[in-house]
C-alpha atoms as a PDB file:
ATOM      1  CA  UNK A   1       0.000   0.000   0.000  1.00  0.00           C
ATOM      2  CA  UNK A   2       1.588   3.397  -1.114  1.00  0.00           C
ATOM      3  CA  UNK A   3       0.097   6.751   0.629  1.00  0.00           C
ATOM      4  CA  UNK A   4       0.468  10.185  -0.269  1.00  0.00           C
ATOM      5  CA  UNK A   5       1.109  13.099   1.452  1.00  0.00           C
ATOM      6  CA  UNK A   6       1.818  16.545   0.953  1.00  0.00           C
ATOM      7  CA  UNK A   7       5.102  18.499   2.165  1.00  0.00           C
ATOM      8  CA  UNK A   8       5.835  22.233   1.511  1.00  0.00           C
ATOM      9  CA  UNK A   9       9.011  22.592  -0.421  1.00  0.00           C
ATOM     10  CA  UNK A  10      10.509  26.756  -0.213  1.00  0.00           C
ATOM     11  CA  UNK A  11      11.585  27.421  -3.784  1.00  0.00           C
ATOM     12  CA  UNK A  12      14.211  30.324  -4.690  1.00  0.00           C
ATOM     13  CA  UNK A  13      10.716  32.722  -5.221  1.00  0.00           C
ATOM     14  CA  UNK A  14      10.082  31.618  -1.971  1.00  0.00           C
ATOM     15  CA  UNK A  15       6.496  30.090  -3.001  1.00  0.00           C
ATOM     16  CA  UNK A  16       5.405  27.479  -1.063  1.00  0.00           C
ATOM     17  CA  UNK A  17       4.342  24.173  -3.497  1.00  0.00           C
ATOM     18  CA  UNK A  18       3.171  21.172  -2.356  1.00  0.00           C
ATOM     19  CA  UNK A  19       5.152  18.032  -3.411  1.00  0.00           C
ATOM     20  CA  UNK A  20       4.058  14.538  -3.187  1.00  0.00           C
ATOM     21  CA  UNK A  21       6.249  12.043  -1.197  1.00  0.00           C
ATOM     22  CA  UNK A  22       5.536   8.467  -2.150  1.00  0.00           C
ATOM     23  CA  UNK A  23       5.943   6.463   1.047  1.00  0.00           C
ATOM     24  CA  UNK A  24       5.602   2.878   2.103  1.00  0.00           C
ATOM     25  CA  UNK A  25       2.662   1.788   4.752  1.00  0.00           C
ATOM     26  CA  UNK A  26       3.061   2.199   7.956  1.00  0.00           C
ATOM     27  CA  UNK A  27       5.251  -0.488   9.256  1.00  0.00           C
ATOM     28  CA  UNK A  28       2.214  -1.482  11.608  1.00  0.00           C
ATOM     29  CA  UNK A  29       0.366  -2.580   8.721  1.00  0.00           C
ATOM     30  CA  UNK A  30       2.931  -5.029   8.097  1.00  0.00           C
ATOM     31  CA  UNK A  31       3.115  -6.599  11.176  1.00  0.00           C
ATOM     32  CA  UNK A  32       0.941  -9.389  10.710  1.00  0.00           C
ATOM     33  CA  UNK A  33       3.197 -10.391   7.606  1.00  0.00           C
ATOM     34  CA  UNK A  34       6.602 -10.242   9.544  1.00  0.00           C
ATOM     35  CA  UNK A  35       4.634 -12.606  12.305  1.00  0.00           C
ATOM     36  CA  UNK A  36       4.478 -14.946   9.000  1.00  0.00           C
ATOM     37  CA  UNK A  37       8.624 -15.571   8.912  1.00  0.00           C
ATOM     38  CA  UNK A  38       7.885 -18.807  10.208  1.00  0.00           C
ATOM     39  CA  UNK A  39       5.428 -20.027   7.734  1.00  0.00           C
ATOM     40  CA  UNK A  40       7.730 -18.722   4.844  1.00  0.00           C
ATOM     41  CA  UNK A  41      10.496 -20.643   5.988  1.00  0.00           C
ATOM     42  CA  UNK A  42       8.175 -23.738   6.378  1.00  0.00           C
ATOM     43  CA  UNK A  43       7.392 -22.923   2.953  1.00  0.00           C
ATOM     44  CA  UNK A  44      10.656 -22.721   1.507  1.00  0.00           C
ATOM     45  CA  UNK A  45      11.219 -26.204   3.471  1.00  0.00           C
ATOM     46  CA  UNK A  46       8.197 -27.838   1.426  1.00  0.00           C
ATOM     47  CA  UNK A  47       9.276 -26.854  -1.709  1.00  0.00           C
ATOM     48  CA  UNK A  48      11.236 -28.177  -4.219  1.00  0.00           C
ATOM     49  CA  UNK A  49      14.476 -26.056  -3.840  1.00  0.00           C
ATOM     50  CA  UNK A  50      17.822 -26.651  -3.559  1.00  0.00           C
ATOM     51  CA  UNK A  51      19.591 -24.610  -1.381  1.00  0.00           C
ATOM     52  CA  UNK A  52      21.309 -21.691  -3.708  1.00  0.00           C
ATOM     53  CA  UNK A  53      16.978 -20.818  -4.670  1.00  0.00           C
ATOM     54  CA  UNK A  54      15.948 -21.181  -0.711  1.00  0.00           C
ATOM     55  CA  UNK A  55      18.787 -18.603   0.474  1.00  0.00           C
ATOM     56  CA  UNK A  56      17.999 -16.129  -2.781  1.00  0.00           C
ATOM     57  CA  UNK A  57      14.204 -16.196  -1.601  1.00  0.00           C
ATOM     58  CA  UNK A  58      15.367 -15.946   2.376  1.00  0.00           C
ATOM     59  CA  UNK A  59      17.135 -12.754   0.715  1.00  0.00           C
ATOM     60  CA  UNK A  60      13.832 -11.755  -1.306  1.00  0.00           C
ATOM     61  CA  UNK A  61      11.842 -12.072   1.825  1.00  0.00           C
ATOM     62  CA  UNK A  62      14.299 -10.123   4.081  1.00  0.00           C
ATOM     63  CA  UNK A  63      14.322  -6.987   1.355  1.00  0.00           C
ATOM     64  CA  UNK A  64      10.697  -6.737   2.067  1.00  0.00           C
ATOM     65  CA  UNK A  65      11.061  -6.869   5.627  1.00  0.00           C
ATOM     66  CA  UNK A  66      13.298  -3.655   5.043  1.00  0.00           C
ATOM     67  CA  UNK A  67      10.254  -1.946   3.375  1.00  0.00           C
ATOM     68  CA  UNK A  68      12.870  -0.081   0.819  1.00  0.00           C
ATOM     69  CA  UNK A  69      11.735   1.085  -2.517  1.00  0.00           C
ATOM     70  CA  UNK A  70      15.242   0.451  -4.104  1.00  0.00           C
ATOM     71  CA  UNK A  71      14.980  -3.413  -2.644  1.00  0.00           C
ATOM     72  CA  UNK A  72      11.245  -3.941  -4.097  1.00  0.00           C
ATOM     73  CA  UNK A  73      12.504  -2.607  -7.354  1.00  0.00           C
ATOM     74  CA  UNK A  74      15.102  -5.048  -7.485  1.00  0.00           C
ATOM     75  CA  UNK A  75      12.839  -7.663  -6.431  1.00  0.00           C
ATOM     76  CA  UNK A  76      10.381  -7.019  -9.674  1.00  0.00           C
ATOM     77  CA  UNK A  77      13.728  -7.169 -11.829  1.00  0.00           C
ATOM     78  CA  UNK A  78      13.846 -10.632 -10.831  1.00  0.00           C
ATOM     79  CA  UNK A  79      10.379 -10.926 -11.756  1.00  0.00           C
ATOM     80  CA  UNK A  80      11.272  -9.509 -15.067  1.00  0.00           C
ATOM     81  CA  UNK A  81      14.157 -11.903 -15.831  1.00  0.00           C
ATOM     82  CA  UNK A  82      12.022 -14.906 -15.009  1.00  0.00           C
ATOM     83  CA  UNK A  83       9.862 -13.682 -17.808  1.00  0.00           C
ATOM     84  CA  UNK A  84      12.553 -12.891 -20.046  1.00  0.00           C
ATOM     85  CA  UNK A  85      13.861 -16.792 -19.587  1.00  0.00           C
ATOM     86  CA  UNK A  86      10.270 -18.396 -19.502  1.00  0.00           C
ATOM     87  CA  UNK A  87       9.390 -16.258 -23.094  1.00  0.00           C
ATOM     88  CA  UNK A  88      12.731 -17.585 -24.227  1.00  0.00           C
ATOM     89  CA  UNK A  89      12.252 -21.011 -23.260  1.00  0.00           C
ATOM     90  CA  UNK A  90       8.712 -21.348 -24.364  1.00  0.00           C
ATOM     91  CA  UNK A  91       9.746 -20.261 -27.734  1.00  0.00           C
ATOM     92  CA  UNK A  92      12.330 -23.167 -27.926  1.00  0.00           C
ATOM     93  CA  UNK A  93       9.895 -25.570 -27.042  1.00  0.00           C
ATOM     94  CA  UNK A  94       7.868 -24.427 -29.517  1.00  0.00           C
ATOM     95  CA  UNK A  95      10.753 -24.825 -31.760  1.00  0.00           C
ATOM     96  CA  UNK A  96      11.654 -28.435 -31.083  1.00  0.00           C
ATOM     97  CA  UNK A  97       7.979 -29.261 -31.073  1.00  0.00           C
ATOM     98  CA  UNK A  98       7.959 -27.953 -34.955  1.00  0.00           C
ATOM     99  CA  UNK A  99      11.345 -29.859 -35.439  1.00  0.00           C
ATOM    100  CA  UNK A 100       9.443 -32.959 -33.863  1.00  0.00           C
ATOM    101  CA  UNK A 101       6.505 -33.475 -36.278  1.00  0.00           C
ATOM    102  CA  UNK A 102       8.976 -32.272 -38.484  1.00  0.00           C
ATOM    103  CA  UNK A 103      11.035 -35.374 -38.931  1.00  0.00           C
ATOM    104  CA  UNK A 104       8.252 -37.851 -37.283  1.00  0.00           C
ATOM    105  CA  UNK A 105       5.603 -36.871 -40.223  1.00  0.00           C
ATOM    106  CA  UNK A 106       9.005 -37.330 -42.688  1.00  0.00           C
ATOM    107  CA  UNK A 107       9.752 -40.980 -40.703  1.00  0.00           C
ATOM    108  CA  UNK A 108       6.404 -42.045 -41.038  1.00  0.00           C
ATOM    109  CA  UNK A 109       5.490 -40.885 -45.174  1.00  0.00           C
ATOM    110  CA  UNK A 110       8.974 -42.955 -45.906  1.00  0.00           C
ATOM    111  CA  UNK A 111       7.619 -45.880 -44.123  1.00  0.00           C
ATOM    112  CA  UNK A 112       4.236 -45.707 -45.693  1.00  0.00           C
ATOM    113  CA  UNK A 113       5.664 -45.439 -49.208  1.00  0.00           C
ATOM    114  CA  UNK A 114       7.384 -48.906 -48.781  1.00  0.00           C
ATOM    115  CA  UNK A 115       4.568 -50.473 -47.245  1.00  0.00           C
ATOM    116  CA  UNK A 116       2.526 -49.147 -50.509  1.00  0.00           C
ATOM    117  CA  UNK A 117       5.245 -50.406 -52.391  1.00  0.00           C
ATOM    118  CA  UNK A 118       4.911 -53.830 -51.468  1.00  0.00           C
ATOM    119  CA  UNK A 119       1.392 -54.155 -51.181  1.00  0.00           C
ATOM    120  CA  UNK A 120       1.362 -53.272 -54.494  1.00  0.00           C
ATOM    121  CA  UNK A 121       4.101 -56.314 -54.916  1.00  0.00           C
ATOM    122  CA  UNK A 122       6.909 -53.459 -56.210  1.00  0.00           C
ATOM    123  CA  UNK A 123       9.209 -54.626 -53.549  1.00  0.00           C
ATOM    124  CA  UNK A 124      10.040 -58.464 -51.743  1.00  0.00           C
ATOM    125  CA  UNK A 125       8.922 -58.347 -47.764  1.00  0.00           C
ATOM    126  CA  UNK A 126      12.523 -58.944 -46.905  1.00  0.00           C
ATOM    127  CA  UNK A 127      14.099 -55.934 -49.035  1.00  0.00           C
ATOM    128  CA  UNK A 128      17.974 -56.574 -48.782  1.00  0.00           C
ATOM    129  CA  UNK A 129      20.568 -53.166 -49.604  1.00  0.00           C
ATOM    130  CA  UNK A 130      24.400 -53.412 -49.348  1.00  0.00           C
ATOM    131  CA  UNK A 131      24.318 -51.866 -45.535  1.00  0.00           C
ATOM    132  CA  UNK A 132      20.542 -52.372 -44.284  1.00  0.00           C
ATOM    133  CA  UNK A 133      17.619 -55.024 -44.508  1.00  0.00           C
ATOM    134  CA  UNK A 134      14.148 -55.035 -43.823  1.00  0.00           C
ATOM    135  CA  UNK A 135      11.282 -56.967 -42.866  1.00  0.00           C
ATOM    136  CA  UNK A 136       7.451 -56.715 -43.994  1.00  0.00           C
ATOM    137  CA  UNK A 137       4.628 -58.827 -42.879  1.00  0.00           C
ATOM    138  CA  UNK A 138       0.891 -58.551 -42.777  1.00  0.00           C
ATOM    139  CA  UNK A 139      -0.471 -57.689 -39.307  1.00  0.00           C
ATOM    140  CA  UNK A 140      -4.110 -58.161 -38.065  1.00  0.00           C
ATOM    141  CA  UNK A 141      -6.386 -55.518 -40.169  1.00  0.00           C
ATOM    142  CA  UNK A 142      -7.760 -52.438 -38.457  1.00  0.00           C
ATOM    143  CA  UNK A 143     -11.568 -52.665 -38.230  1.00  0.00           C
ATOM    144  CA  UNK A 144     -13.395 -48.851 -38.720  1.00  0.00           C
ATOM    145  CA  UNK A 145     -16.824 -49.493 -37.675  1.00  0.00           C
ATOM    146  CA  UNK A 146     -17.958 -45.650 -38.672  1.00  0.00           C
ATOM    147  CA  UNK A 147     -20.333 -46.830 -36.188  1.00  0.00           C
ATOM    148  CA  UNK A 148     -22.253 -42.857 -36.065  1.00  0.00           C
ATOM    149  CA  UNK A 149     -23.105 -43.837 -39.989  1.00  0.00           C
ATOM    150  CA  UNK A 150     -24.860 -47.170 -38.833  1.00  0.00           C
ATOM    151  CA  UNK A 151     -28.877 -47.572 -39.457  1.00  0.00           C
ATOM    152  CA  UNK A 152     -30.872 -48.471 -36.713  1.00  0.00           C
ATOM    153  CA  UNK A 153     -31.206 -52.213 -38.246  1.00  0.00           C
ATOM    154  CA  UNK A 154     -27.462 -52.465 -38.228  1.00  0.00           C
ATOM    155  CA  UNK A 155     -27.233 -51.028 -35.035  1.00  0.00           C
ATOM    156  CA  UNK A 156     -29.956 -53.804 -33.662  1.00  0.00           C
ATOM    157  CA  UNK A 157     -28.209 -56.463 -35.262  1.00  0.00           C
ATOM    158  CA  UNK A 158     -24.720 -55.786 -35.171  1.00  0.00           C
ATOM    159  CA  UNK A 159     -24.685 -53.526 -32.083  1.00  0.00           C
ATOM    160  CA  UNK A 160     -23.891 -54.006 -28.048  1.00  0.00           C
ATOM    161  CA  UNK A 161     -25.685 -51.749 -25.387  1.00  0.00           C
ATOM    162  CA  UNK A 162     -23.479 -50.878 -22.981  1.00  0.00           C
ATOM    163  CA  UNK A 163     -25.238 -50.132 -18.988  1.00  0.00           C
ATOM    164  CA  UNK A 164     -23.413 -48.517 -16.427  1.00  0.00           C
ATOM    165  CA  UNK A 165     -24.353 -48.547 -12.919  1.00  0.00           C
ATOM    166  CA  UNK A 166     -23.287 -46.593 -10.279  1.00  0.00           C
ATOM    167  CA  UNK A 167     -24.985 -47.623  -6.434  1.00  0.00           C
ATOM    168  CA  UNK A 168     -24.203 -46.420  -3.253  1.00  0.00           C
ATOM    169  CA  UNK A 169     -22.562 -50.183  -1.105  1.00  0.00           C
ATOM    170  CA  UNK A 170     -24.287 -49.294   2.146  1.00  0.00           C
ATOM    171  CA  UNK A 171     -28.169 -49.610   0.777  1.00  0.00           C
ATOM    172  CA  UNK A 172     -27.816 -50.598  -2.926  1.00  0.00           C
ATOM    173  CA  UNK A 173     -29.365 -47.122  -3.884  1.00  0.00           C
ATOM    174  CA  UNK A 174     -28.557 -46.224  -7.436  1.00  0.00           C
ATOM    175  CA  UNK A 175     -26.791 -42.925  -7.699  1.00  0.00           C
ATOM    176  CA  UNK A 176     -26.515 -42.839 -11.513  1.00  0.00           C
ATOM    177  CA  UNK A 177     -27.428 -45.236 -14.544  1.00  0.00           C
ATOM    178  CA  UNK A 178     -25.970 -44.703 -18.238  1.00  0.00           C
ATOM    179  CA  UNK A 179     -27.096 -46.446 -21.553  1.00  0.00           C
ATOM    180  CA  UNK A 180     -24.818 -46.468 -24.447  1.00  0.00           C
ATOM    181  CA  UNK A 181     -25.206 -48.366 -27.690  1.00  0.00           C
ATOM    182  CA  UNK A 182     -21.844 -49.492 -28.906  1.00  0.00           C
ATOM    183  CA  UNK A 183     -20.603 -51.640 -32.047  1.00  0.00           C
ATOM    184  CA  UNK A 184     -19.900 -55.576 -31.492  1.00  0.00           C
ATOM    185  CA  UNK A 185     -16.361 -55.404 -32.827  1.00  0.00           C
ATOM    186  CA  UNK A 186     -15.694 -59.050 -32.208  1.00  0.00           C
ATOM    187  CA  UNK A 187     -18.695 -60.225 -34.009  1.00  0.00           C
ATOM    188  CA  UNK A 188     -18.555 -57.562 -36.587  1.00  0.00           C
ATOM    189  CA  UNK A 189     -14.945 -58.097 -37.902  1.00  0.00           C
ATOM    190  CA  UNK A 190     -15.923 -62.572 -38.111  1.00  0.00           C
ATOM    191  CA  UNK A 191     -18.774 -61.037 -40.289  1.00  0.00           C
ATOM    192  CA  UNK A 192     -16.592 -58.940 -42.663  1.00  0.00           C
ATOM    193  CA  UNK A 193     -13.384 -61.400 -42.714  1.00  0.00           C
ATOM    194  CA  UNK A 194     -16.028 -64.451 -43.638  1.00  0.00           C
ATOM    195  CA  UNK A 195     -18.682 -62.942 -45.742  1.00  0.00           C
ATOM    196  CA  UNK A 196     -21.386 -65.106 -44.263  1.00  0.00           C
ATOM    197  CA  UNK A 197     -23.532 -61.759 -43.441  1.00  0.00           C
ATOM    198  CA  UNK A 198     -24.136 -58.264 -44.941  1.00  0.00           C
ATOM    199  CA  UNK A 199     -22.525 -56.131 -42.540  1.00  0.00           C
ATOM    200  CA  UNK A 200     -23.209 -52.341 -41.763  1.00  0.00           C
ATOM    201  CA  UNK A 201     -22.205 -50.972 -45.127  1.00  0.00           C
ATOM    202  CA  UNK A 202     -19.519 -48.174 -43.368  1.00  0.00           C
ATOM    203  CA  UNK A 203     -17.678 -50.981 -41.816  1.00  0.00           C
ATOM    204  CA  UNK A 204     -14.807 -52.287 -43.056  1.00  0.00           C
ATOM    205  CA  UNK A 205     -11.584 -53.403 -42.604  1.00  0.00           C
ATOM    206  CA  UNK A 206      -8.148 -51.799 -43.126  1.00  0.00           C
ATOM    207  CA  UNK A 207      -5.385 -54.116 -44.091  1.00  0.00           C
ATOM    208  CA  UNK A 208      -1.833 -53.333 -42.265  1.00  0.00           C
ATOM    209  CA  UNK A 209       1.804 -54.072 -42.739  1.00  0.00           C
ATOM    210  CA  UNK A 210       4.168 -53.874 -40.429  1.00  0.00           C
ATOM    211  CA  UNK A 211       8.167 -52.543 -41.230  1.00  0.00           C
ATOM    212  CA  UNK A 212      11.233 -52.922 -39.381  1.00  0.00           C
ATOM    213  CA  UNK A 213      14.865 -52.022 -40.128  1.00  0.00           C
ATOM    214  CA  UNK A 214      18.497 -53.190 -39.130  1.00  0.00           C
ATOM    215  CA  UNK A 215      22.208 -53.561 -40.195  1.00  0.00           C
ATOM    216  CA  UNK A 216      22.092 -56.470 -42.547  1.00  0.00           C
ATOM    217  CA  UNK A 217      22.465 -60.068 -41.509  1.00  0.00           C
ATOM    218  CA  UNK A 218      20.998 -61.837 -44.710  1.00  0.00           C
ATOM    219  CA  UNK A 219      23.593 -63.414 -47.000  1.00  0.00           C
ATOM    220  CA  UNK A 220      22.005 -62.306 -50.521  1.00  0.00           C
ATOM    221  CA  UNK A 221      21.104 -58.611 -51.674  1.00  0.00           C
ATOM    222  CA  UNK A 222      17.875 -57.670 -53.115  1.00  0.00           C
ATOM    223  CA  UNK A 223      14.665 -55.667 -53.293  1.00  0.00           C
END
């Protein structure tokens, strides 16, 4: 808290102007906060500090207790310089974030071009170079139910209702009941793989191919 008060200052003219003197509060309106020393150094104990950050806040919290303008200003240039760093910082991150997707969008477009290229039987599944070899194999095929696009006889006959319950132990009262219609995944992807039914017509299945990479092992070269 900052009053204001008004002291006569005698000019050379000899005119009397009042000049405002900015001055800290009263020293009993702090009181209550220098009764708090303890708790700030219980503080300082709970958090995670190492000891070079507990004595430079033990410093920060004795400038206050001095109640000196030129102390509190250096205490907001602190202040300042944490921003400066955190700004800093937060741009960097930003930076390596960008870098990130960068090369992991890069990574994964490579990968998906040689997967392409031997599903469309361009390539062998063990593709053999002078320095590296690779392996390609079919994996279990993604099922997209596009369940949202079903109709309500595909979601009768292909679909799972899903009933949570929520009761209090004590008496058995029920504190909450949900209902949510889900798709039969199981059942659904037997359907699709075997052909024996008409499934939901914006079901399907994805086919996958998995890719890894080493040095080379294999005796022979080839793609």
């Amino acid at each position: 808290m900052v009053e204001e008060r008004e002291v006569p200052s005698l000019l050379k003219d000899k005119k009397n102007i009042a000049v405002k003197e900015n001055k800290m509060a009263d020293s009993t309106s702090y009181r209550q906060l220098l009764e708090q020393g303890k708790e700030i150094g219980a503080l300082l104990e709970l958090s995670n500090l190492n000891d070079e950050d507990k004595e430079e806040l033990e410093q920060i919290w004795r400038s206050l207790n001095s109640r000196k303008e030129s102390k509190f200003d250096a205490i907001i240039s602190v202040i300042k310089e944490c921003d400066r760093h955190l700004e800093r910082v937060e741009k960097e991150i930003q930076e390596l974030k960008s870098n990130h997707e960068h090369w992991k969008n890069k990574r994964k477009n490579i990968i998906n071009i040689i997967k392409n290229a031997y599903s469309s039987k361009l390539i062998s599944a063990m593709p053999t170079g002078n320095k590296y070899q690779a392996t390609i194999k079919t994996v279990k095929s993604k099922l997209v139910d596009n369940f949202k696009s079903w109709t309500d006889y595909e979601r009768k006959k292909f679909g799972l209702r899903k009933e949570t319950i929520i009761t209090r132990i004590s008496n058995e009262e029920i504190l909450n009941k949900k209902e949510e219609d889900i798709p039969d995944k199981e059942h659904l992807r037997k359907v699709i793989e075997s052909e024996t039914d008409n499934a939901p017509a914006a079901a399907k299945l994805v086919k996958r191919v998995s890719f890894t990479y080493n040095l080379r092992k294999r005796l022979k070269t080839g793609i």
